[in-house]
N, C-alpha and C. Protein backbone atom coordinates (compact mmCIF):
# COMPACT_ATOMS: atom_id res chain seq x y z
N UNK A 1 79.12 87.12 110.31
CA UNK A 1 77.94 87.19 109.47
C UNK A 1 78.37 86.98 108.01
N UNK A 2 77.53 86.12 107.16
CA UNK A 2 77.92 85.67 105.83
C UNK A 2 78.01 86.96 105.07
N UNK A 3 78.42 87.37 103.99
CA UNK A 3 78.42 88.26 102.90
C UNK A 3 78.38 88.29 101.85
N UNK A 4 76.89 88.91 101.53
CA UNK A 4 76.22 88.63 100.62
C UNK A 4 77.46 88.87 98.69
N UNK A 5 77.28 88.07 98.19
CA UNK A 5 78.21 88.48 96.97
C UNK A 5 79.71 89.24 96.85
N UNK A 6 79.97 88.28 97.87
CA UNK A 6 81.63 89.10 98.60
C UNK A 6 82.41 89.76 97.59
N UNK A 7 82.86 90.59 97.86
CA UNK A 7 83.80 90.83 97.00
C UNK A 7 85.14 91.36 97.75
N UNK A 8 86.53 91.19 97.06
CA UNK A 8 87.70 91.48 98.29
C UNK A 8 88.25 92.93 98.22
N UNK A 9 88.40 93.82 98.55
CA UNK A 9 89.06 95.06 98.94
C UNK A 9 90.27 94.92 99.70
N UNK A 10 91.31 95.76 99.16
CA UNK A 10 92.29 96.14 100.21
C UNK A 10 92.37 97.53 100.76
N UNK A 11 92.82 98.01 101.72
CA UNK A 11 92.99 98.83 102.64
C UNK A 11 94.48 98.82 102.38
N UNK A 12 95.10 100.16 101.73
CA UNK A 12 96.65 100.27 102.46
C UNK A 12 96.52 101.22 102.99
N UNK A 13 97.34 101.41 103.65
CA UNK A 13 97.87 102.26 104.72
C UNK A 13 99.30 103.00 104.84
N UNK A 14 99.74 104.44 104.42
CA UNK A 14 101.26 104.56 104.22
C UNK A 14 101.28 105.76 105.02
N UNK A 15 102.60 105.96 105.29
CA UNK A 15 102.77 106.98 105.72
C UNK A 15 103.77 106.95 107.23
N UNK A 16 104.34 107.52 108.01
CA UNK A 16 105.51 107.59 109.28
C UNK A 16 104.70 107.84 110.25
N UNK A 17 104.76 106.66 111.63
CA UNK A 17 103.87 106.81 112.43
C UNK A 17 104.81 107.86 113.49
N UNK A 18 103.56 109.15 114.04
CA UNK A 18 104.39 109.94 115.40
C UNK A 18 104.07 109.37 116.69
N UNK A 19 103.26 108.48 116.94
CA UNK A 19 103.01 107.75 118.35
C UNK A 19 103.76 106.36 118.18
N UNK A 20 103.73 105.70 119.34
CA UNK A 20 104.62 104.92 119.35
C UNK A 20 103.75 103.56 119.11
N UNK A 21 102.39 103.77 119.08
CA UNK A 21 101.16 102.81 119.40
C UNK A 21 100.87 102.20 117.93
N UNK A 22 101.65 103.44 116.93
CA UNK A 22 101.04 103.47 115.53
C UNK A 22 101.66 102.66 114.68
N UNK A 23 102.76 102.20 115.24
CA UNK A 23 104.04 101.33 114.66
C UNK A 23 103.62 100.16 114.27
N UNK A 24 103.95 100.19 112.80
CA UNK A 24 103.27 98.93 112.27
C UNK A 24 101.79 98.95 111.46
N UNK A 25 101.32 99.91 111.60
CA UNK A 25 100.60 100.51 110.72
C UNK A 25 100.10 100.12 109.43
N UNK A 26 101.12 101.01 108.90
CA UNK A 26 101.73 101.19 107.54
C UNK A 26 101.62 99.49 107.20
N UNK A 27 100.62 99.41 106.00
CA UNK A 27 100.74 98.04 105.28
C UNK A 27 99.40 98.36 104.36
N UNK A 28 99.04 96.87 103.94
CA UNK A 28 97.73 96.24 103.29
C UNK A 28 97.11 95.62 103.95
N UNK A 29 95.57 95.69 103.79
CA UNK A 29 94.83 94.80 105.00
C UNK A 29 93.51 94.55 104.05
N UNK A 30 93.32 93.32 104.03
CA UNK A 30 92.50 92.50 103.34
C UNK A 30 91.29 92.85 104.13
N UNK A 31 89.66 92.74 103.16
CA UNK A 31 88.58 93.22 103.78
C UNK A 31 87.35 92.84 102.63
N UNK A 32 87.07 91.81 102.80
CA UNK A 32 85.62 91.26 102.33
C UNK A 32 84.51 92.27 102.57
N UNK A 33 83.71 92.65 101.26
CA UNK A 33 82.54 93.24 100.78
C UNK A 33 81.04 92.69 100.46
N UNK A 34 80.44 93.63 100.73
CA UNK A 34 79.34 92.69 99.99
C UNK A 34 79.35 93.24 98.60
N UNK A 35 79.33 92.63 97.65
CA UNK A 35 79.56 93.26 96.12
C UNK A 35 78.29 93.91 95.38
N UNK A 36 76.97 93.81 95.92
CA UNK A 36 76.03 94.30 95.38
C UNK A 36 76.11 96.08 95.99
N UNK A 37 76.93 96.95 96.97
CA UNK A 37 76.87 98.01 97.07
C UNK A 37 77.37 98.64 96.41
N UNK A 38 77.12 99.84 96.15
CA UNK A 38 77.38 100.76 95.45
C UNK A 38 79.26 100.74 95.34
N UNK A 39 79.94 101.13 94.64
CA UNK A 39 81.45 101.35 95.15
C UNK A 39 81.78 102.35 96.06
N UNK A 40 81.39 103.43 96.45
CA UNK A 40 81.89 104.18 97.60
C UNK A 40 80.98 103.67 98.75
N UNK A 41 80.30 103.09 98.81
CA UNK A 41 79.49 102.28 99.84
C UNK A 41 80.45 101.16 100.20
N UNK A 42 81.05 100.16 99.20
CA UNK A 42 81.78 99.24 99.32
C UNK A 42 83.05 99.96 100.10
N UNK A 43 83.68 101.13 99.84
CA UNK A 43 84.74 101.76 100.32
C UNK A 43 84.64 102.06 101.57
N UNK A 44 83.23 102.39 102.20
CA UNK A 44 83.13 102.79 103.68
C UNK A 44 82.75 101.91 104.29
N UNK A 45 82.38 100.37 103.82
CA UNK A 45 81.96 99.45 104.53
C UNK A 45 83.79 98.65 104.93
N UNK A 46 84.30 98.80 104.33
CA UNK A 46 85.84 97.98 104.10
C UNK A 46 86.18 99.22 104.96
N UNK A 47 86.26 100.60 105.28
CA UNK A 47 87.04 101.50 106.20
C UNK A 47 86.64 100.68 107.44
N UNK A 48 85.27 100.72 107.80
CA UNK A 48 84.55 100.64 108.92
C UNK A 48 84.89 99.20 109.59
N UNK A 49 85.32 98.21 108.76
CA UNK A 49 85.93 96.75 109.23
C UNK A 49 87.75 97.45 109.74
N UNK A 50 88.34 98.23 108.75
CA UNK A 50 89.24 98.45 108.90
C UNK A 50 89.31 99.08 110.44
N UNK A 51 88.66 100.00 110.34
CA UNK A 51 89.17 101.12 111.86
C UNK A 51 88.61 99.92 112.91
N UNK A 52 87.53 99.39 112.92
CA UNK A 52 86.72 98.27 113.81
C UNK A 52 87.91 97.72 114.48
N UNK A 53 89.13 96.80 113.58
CA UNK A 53 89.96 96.00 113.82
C UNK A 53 91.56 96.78 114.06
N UNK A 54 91.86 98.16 113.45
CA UNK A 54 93.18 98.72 113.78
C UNK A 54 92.84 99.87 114.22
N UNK A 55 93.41 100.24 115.25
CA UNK A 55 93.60 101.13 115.99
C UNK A 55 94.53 102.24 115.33
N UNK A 56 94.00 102.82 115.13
CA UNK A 56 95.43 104.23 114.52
C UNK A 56 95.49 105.72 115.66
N UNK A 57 96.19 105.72 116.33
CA UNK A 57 96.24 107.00 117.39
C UNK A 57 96.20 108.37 116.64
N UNK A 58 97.18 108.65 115.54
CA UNK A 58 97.38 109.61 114.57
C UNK A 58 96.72 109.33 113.56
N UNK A 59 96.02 109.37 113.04
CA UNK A 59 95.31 109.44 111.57
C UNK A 59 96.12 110.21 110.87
N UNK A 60 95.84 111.70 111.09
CA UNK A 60 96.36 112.41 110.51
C UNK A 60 98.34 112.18 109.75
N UNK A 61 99.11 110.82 110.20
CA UNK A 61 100.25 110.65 110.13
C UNK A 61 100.01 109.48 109.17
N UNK A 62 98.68 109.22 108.45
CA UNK A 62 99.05 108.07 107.27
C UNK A 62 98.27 108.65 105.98
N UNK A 63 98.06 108.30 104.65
CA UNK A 63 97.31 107.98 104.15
C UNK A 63 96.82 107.10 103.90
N UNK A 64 95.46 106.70 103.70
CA UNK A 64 94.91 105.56 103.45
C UNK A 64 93.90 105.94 102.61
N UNK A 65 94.10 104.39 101.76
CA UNK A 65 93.26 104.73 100.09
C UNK A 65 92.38 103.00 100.28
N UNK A 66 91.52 103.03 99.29
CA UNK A 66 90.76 101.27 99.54
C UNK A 66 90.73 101.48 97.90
N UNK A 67 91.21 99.76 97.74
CA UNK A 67 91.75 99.66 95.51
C UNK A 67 90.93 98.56 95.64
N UNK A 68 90.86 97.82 94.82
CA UNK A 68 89.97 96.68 94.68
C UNK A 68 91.18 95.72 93.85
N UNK A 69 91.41 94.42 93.59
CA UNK A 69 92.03 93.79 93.04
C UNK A 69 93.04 94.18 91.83
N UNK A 70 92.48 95.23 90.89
CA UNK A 70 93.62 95.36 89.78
C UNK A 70 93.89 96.98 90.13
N UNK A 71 93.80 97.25 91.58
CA UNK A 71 94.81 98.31 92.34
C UNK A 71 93.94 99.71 92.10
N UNK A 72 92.75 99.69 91.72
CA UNK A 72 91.71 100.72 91.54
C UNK A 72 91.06 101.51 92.55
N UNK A 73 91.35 102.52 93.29
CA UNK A 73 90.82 102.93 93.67
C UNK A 73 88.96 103.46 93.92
N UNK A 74 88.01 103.02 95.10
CA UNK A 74 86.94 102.96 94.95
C UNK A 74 86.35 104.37 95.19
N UNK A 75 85.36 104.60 94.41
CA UNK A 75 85.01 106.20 94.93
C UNK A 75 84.69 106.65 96.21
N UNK A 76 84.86 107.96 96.52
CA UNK A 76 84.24 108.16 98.41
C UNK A 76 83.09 108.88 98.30
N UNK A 77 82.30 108.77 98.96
CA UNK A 77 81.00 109.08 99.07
C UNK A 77 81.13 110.76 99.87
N UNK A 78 80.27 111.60 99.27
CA UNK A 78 80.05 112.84 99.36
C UNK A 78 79.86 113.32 101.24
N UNK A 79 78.96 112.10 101.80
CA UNK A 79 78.90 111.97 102.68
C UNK A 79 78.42 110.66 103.41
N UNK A 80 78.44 110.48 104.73
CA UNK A 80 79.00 109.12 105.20
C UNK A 80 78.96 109.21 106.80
N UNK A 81 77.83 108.06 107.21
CA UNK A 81 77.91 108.32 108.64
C UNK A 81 78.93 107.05 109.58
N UNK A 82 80.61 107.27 110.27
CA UNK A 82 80.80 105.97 110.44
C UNK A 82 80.75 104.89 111.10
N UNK A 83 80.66 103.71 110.39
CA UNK A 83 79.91 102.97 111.19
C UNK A 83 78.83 102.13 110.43
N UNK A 84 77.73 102.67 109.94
CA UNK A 84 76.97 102.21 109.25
C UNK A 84 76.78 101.10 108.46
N UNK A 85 77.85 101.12 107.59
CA UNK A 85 78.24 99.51 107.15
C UNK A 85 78.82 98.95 107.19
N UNK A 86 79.39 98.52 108.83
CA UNK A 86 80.44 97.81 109.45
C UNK A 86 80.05 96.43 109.41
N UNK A 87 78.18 96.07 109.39
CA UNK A 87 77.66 94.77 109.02
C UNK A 87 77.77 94.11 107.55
N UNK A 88 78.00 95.23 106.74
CA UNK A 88 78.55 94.59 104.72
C UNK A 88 79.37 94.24 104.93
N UNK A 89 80.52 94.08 105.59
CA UNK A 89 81.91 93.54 105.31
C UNK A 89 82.82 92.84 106.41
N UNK A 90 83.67 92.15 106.33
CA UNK A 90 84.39 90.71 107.19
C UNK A 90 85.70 91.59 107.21
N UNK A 91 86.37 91.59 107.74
CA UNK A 91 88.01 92.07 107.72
C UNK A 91 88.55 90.53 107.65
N UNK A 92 89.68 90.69 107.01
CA UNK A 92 90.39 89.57 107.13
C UNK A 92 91.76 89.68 107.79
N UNK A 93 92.52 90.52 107.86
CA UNK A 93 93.86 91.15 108.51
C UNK A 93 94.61 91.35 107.40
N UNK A 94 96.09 91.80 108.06
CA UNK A 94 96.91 92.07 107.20
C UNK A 94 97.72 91.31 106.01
N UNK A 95 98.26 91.97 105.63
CA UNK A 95 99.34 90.89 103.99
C UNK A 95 100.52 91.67 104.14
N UNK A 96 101.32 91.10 103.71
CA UNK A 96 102.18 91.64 103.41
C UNK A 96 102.60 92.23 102.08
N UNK A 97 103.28 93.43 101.68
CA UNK A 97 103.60 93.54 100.02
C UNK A 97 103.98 91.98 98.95
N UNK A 98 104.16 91.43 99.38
CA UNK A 98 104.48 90.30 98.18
C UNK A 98 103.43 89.37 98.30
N UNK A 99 102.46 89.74 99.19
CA UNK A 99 101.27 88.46 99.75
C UNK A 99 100.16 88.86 98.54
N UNK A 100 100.02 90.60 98.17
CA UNK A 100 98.95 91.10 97.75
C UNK A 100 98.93 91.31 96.20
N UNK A 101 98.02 90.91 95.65
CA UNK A 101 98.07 91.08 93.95
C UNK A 101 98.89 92.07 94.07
N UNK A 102 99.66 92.40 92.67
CA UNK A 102 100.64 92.87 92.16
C UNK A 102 100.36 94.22 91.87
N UNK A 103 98.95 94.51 91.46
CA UNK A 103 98.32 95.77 91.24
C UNK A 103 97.98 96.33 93.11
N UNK A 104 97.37 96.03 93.40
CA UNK A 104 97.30 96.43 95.08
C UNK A 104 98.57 96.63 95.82
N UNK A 105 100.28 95.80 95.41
CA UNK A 105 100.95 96.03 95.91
C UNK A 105 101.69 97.46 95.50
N UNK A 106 101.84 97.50 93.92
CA UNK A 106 102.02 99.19 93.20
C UNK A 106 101.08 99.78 93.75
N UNK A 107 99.72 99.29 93.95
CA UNK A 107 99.15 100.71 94.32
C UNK A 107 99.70 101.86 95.93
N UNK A 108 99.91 100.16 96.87
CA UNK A 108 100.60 100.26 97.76
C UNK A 108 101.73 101.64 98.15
N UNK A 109 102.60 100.98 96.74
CA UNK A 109 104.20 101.48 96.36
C UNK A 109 104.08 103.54 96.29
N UNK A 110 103.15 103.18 95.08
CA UNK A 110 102.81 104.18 94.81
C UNK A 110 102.14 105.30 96.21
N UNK A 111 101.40 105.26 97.02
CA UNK A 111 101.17 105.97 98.27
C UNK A 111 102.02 106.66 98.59
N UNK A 112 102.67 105.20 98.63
CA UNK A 112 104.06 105.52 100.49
C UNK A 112 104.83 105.74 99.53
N UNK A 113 105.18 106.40 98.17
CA UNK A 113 106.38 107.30 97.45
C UNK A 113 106.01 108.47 98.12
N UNK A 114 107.34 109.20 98.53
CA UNK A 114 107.19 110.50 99.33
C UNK A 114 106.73 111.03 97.96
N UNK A 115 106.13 112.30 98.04
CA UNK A 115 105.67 113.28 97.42
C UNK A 115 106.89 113.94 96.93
N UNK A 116 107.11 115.17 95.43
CA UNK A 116 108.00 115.31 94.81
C UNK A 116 107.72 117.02 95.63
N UNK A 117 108.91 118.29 96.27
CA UNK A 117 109.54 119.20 96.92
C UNK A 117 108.95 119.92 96.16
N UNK A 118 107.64 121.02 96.36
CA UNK A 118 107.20 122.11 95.44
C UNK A 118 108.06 123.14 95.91
């Protein structure tokens, strides 16, 4: 289905998979918007292509954030039924770190840095 005033989102994904299914995971994954939604609307329409197309067994074993081109994180909506706007947005698949603007790839970087030992 066409999309209306596309706009591109990435999806990364970081974090050590504990199933064996989950391997491979961990990356950037390109995901066409429609650009007239709201930004945390745009964020759950780009999840909803995301989970649609990757399978994650553990959730709980990644983080995942959605940036928009200069590595910005989009707001999340208070609440959110999922699914809903799986028709706003196209998935495109994965990239690799050197495939993805430079800001999306730091934002990347930045994730999957382990956390600093409180």
């Amino acid at each position: 289905m066409p999309i209306e005033n596309e706009k591109t989102l990435y999806v990364i994904v970081a974090g050590d998979h504990s199933e064996p299914e989950d391997e491979g995971v961990q990356g950037i994954y390109e995901v066409r918007v429609d650009g007239d939604l709201a930004d945390g609307q745009q964020r759950e329409a780009a999840l909803d292509q995301f989970h649609d197309h990757v399978g994650i067994e553990m959730l709980e074993d990644f983080l995942i954030d959605v940036v928009d081109a200069k590595g910005s994180s989009l707001d999340v909506l208070d609440s959110y039924e999922n699914g809903d706007l799986v028709d706003s947005a196209d998935y495109s698949g994965s990239m690799t770190e050197n495939e993805a603007p430079e800001p999306v790839a730091e934002a990347f970087r930045k994730l999957s840095a382990p956390s600093p030992a409180l």
